[in-house]
N, C-alpha and C. Protein backbone atom coordinates (compact mmCIF):
# COMPACT_ATOMS: atom_id res chain seq x y z
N UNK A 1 17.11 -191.65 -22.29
CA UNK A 1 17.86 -192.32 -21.25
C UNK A 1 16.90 -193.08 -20.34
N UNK A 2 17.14 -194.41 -19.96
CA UNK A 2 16.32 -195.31 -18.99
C UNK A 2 16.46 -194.88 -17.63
N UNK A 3 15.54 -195.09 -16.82
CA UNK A 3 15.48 -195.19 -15.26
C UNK A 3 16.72 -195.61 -14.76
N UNK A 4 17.15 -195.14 -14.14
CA UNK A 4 18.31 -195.96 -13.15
C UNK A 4 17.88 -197.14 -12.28
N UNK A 5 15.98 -196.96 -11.90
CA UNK A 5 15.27 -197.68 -10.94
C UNK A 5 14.20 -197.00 -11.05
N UNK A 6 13.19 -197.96 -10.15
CA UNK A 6 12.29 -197.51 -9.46
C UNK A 6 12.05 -196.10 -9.15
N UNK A 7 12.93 -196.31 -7.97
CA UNK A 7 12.78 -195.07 -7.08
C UNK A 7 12.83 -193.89 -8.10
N UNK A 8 13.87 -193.70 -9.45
CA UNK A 8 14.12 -193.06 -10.19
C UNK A 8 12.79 -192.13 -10.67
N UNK A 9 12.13 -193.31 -11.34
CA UNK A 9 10.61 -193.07 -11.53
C UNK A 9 9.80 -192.67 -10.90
N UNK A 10 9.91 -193.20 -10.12
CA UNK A 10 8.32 -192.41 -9.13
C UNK A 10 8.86 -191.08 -8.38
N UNK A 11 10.12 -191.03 -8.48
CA UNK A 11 10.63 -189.13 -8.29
C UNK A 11 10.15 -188.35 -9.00
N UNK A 12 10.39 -188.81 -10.44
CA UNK A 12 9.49 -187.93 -11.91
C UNK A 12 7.99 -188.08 -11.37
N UNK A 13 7.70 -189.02 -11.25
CA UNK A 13 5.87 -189.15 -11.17
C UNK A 13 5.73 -187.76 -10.03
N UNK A 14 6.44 -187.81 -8.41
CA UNK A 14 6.12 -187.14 -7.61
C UNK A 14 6.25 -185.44 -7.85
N UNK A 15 7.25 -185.28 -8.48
CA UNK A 15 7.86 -183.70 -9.44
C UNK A 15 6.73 -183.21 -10.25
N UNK A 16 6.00 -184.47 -11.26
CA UNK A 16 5.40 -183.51 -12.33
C UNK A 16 3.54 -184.04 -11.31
N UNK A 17 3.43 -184.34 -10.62
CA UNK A 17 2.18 -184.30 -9.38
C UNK A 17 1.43 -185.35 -9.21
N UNK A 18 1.61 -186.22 -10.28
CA UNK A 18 1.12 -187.57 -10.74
C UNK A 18 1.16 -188.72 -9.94
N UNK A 19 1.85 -188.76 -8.20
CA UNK A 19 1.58 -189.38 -7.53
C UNK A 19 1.44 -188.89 -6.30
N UNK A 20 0.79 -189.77 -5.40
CA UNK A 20 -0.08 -189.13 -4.42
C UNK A 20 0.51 -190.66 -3.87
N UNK A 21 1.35 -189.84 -2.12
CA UNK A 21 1.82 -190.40 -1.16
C UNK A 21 0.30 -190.96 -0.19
N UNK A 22 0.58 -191.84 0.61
CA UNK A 22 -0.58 -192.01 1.46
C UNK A 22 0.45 -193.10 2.45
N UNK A 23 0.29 -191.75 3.61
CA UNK A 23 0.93 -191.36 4.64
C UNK A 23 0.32 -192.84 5.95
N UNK A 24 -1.23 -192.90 6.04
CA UNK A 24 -1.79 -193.42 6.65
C UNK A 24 -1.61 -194.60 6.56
N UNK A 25 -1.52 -195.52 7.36
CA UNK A 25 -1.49 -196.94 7.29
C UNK A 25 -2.57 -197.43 7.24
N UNK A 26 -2.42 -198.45 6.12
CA UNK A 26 -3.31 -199.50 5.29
C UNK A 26 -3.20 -200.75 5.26
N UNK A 27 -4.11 -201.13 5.07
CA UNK A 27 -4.09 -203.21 5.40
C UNK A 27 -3.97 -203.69 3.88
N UNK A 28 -3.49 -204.26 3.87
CA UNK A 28 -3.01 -204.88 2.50
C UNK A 28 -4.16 -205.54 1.78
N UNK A 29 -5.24 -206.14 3.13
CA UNK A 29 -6.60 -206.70 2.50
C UNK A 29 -7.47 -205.81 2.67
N UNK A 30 -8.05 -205.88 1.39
CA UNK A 30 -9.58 -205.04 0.64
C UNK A 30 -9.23 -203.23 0.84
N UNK A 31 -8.25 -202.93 1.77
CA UNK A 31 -8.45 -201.28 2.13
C UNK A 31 -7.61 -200.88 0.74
N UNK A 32 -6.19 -201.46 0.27
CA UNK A 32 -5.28 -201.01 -0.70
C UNK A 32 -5.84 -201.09 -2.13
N UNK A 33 -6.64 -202.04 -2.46
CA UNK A 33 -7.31 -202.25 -3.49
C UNK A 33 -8.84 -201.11 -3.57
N UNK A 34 -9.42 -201.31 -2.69
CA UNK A 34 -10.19 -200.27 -2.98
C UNK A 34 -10.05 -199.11 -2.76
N UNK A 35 -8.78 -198.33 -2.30
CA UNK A 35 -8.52 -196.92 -2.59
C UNK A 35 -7.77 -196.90 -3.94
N UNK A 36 -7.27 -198.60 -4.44
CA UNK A 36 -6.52 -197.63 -5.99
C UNK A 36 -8.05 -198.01 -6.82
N UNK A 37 -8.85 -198.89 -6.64
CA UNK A 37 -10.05 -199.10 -7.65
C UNK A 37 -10.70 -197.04 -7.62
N UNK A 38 -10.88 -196.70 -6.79
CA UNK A 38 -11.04 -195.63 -6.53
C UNK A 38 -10.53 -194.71 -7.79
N UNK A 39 -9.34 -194.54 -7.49
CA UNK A 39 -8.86 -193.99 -8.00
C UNK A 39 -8.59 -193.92 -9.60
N UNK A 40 -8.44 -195.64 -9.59
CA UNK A 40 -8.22 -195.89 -10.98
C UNK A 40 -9.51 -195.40 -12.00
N UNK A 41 -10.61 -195.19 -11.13
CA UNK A 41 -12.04 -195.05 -11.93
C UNK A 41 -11.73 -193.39 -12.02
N UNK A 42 -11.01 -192.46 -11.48
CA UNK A 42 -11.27 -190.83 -11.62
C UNK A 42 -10.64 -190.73 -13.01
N UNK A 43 -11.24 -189.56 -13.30
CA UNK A 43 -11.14 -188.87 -14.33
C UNK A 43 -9.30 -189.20 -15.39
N UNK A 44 -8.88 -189.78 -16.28
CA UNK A 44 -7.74 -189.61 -16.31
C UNK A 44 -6.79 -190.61 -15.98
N UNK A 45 -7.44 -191.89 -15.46
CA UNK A 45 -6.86 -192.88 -14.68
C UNK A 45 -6.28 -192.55 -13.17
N UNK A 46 -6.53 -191.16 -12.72
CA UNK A 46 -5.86 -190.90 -11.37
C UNK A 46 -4.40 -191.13 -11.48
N UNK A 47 -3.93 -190.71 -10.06
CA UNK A 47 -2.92 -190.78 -10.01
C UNK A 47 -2.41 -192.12 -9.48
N UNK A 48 -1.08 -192.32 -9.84
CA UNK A 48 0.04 -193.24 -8.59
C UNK A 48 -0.34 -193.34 -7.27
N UNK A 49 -0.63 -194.11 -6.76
CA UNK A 49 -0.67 -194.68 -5.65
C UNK A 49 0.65 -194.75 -4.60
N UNK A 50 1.45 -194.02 -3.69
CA UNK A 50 2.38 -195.04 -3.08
C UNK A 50 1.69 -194.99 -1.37
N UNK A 51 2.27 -196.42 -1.26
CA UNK A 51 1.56 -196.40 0.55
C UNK A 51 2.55 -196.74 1.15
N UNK A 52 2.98 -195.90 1.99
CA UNK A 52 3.95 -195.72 2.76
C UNK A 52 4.07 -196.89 3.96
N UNK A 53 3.05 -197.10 4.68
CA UNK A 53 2.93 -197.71 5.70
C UNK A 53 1.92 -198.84 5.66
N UNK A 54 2.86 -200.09 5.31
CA UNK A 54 1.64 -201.46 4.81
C UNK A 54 1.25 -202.14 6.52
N UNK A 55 0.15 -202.27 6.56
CA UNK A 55 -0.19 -203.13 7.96
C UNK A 55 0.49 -204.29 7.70
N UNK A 56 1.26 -204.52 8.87
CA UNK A 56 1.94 -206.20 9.32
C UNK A 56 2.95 -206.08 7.96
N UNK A 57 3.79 -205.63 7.15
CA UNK A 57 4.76 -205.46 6.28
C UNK A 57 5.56 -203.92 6.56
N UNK A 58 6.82 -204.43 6.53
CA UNK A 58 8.30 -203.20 6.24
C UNK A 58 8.09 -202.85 5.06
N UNK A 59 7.38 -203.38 4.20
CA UNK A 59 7.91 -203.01 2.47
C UNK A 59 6.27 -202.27 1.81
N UNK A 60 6.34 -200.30 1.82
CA UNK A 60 5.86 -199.41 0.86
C UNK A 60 4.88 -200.45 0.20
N UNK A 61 4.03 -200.23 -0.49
CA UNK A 61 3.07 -200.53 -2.31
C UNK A 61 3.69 -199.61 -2.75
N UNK A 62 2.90 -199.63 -4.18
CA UNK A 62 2.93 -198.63 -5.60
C UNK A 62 1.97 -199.39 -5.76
N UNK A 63 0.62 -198.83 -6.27
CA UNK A 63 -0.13 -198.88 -7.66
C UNK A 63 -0.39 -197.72 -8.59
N UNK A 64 -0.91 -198.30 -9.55
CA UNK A 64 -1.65 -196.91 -10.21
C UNK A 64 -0.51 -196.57 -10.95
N UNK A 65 0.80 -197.06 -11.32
CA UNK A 65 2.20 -196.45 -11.56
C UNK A 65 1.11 -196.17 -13.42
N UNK A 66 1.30 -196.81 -13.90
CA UNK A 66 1.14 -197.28 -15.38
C UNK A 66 -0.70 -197.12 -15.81
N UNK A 67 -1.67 -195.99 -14.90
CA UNK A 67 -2.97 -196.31 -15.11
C UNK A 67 -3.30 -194.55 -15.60
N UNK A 68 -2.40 -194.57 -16.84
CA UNK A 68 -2.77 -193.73 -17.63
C UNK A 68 -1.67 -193.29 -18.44
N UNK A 69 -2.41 -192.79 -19.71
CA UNK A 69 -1.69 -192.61 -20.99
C UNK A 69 0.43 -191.73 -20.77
N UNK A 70 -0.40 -190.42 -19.71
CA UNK A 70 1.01 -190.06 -19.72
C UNK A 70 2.01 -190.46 -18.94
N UNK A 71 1.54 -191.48 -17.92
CA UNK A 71 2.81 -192.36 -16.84
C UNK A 71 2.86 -193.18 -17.85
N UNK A 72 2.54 -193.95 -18.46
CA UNK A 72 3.13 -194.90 -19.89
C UNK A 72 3.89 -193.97 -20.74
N UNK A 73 3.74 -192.88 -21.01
CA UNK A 73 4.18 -192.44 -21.84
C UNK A 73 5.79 -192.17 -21.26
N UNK A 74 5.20 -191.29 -20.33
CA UNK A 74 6.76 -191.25 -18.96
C UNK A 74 7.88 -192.46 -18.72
N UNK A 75 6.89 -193.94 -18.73
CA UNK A 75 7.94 -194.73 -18.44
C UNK A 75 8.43 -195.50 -19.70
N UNK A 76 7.52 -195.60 -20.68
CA UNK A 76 8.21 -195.82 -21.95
C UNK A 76 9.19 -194.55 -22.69
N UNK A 77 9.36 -193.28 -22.33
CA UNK A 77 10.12 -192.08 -22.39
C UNK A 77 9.60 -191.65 -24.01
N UNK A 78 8.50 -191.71 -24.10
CA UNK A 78 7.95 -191.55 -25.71
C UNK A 78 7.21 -190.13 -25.27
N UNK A 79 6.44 -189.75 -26.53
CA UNK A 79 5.86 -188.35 -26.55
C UNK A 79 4.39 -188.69 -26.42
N UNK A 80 4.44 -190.58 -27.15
CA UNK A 80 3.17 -191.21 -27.71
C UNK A 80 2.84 -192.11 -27.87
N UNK A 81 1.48 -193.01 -27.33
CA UNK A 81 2.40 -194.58 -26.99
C UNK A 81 2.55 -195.43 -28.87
N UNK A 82 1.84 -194.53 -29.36
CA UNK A 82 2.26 -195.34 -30.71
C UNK A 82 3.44 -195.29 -31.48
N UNK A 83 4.50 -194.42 -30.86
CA UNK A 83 5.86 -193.55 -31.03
C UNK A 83 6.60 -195.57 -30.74
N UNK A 84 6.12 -196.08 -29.81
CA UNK A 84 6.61 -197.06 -29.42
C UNK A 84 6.26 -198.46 -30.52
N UNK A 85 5.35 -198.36 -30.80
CA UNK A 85 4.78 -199.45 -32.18
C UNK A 85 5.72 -199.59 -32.83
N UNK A 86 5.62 -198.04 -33.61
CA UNK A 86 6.54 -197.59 -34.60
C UNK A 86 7.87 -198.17 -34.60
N UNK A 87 8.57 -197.53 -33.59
CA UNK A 87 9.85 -198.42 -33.26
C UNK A 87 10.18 -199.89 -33.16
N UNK A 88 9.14 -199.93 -32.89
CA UNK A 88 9.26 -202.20 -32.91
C UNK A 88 8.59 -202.62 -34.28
N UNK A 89 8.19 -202.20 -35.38
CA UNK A 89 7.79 -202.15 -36.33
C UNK A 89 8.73 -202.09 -37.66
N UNK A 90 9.18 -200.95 -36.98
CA UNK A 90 10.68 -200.59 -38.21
C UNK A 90 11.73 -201.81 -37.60
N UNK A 91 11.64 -202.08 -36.54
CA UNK A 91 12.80 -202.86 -35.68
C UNK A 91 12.42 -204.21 -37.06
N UNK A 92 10.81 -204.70 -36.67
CA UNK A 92 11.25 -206.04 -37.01
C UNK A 92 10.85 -206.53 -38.66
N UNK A 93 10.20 -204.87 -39.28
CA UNK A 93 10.32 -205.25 -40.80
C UNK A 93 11.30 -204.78 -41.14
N UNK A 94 12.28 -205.39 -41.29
CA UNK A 94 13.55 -205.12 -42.59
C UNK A 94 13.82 -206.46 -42.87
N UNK A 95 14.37 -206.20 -44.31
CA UNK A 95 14.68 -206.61 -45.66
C UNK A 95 16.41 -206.99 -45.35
N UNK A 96 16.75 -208.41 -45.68
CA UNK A 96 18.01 -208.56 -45.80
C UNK A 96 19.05 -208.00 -46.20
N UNK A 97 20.01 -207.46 -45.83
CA UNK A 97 20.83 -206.16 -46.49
C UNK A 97 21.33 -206.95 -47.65
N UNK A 98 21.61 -206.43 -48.91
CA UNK A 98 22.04 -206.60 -50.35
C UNK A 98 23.65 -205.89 -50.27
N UNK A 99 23.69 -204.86 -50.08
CA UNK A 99 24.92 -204.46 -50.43
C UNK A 99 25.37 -204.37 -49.21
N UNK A 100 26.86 -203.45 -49.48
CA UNK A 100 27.51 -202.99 -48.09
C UNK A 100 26.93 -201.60 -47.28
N UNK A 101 26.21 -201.37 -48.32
CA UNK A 101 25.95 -199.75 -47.69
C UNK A 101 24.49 -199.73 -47.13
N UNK A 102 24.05 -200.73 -47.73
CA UNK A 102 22.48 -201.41 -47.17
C UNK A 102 22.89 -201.92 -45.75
N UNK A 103 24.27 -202.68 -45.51
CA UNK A 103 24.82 -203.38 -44.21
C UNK A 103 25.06 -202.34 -43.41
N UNK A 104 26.22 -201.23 -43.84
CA UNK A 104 26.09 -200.20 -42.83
C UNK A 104 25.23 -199.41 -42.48
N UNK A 105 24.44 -198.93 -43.44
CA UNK A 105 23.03 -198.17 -43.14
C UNK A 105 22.24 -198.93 -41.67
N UNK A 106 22.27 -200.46 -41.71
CA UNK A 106 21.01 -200.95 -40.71
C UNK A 106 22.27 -201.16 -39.87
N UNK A 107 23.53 -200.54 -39.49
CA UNK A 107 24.44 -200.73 -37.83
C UNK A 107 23.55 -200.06 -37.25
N UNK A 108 23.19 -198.68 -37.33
CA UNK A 108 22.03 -198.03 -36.13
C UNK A 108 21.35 -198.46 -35.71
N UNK A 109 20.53 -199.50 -36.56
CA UNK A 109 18.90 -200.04 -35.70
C UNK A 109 19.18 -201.32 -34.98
N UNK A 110 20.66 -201.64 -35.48
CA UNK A 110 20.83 -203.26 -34.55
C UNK A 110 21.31 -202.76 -33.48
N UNK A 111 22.39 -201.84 -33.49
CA UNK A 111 22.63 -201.09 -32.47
C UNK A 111 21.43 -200.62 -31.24
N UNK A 112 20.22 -199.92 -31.96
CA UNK A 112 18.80 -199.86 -30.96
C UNK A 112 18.56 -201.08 -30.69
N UNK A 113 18.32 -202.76 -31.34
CA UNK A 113 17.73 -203.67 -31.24
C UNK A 113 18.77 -204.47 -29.95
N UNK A 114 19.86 -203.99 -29.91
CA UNK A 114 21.04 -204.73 -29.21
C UNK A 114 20.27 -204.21 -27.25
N UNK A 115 19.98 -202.92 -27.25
CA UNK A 115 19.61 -202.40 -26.10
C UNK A 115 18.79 -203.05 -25.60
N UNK A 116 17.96 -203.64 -26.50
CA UNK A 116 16.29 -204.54 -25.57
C UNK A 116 17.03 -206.12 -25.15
N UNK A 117 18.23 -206.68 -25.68
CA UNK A 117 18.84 -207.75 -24.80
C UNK A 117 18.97 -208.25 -23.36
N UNK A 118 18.85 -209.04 -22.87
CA UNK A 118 19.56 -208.76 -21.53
C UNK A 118 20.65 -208.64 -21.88
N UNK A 119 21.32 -208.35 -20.02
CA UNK A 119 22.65 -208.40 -20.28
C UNK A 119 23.18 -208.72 -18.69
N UNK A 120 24.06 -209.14 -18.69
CA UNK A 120 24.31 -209.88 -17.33
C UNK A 120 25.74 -209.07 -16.79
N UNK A 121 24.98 -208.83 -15.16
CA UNK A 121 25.94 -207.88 -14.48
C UNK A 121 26.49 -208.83 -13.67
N UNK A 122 27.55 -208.56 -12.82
CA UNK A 122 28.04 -208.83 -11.76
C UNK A 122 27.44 -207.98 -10.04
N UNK A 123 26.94 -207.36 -10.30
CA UNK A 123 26.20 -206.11 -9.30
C UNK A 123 24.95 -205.86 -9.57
N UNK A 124 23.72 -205.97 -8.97
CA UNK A 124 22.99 -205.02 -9.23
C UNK A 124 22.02 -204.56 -8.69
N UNK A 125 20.60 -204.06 -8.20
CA UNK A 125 20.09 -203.24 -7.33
C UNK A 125 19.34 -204.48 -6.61
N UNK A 126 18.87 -205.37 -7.47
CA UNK A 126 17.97 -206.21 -6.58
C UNK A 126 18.86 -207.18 -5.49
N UNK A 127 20.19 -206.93 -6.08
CA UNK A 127 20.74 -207.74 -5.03
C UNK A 127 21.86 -206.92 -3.56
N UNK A 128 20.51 -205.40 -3.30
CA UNK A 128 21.35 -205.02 -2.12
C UNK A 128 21.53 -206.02 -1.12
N UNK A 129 20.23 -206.13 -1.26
CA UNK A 129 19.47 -207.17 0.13
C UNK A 129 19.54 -208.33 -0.11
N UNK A 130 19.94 -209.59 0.69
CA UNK A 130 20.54 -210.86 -0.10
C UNK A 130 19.56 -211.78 1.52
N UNK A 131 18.69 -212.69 1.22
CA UNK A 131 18.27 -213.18 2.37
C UNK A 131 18.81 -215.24 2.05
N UNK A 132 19.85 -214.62 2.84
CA UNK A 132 20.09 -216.50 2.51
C UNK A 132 19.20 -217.61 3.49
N UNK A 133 19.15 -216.82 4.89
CA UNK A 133 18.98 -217.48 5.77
C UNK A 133 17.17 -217.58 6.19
N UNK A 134 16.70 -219.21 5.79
CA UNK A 134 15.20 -219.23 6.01
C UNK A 134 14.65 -217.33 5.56
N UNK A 135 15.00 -217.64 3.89
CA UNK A 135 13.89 -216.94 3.79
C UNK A 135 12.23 -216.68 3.27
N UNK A 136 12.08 -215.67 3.24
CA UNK A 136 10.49 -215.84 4.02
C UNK A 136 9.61 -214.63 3.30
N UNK A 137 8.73 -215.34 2.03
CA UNK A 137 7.96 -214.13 1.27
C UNK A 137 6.76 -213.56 1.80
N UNK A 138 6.40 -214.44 3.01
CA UNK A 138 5.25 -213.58 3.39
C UNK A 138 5.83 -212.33 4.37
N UNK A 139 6.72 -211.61 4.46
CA UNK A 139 7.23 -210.58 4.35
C UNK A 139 6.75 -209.76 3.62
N UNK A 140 6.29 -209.92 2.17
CA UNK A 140 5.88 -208.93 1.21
C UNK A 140 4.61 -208.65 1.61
N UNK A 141 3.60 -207.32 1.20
CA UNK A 141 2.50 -207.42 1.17
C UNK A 141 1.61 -208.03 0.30
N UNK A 142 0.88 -208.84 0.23
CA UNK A 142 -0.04 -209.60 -0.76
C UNK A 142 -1.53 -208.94 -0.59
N UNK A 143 -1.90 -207.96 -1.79
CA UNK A 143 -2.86 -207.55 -1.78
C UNK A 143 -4.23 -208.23 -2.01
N UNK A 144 -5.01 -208.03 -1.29
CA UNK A 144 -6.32 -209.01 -1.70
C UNK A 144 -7.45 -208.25 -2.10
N UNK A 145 -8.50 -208.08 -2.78
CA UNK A 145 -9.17 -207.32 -3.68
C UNK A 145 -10.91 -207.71 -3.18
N UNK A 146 -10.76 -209.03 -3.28
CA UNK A 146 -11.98 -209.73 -2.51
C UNK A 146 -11.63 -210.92 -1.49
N UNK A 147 -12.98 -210.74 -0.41
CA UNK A 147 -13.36 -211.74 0.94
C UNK A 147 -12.88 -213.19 0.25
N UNK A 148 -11.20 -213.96 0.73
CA UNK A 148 -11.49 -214.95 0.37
C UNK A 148 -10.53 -215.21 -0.69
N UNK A 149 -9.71 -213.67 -1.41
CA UNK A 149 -9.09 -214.03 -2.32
C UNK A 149 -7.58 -214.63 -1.31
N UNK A 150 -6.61 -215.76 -2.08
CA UNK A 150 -5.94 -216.70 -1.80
C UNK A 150 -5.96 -217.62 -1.09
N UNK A 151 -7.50 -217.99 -0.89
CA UNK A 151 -7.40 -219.09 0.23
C UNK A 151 -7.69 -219.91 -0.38
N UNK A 152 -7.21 -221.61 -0.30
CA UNK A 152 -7.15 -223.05 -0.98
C UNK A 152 -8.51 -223.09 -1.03
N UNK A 153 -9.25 -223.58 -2.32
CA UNK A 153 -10.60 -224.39 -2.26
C UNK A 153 -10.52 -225.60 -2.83
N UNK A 154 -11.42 -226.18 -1.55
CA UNK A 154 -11.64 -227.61 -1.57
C UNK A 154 -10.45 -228.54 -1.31
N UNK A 155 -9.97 -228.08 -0.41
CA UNK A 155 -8.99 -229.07 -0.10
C UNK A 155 -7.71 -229.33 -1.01
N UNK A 156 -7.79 -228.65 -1.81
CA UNK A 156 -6.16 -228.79 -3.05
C UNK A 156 -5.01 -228.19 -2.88
């Protein structure tokens, strides 16, 4: 069964110990990046990252979600990430069905292949929050890693 969301996920991550809250407020430049570089270098890929309190931003981080074998494994819902190959493998070698029973035999896997589609809602999570009016992305936090990262050079 898939995530319902986000939030869904990083509940599992927080349950089985695999993420690590950080309570303290952080600046979005050079401090957020070098506590997940940190991290990302321990043993194991470390854990999840979430930062609760972004300097000058309303809106949490996540890193670190996907910086190791068993949160991939967690969010792809496999045992193994090659469990996942496998499946897109068998998905996309088959053989034109010949008979009828060759046709019904492959309803199951189109049936799996039908799930990776989009599919278009009328509702859905990204659209709790709807900003019609002058809106405005530097709202988000934009992490910067190095002195200098996003600023125009040379005049362009």
């Amino acid at each position: 069964m898939a995530y319902k969301d986000l939030r869904e996920f990083l509940k599992l991550l927080e349950e089985k110990g695999l993420l690590k809250r950080v309570r303290a407020e952080v600046d979005p430049v050079l401090e957020i990046t070098e506590i997940t570089d940190r991290m990302c270098k321990s043993p194991g890929g470390g854990k999840a990252l979430f930062f609760e309190k972004v300097k000058g931003s309303a809106f949490p981080v996540v890193t670190n979600m996907f910086g190791s074998f068993e949160r991939m494994c967690l969010a792809l819902e496999v045992s193994r990430l090659d469990d996942v190959a496998g499946r897109i493998e068998g998905l996309l070698n088959q053989s034109p069905p010949k008979t009828l029973m060759e046709k019904l035999a492959m309803l199951p896997k189109l049936f799996e292949f039908s799930k990776f589609l989009p599919r278009h809602v009328r509702n859905a999570a990204c659209q709790e929050v709807i900003e019609r009016d002058k809106p405005d992305l530097s709202k988000f936090p934009v992490l910067k890693c190095w002195p200098g990262d996003g600023q125009q050079v040379g005049g362009q």
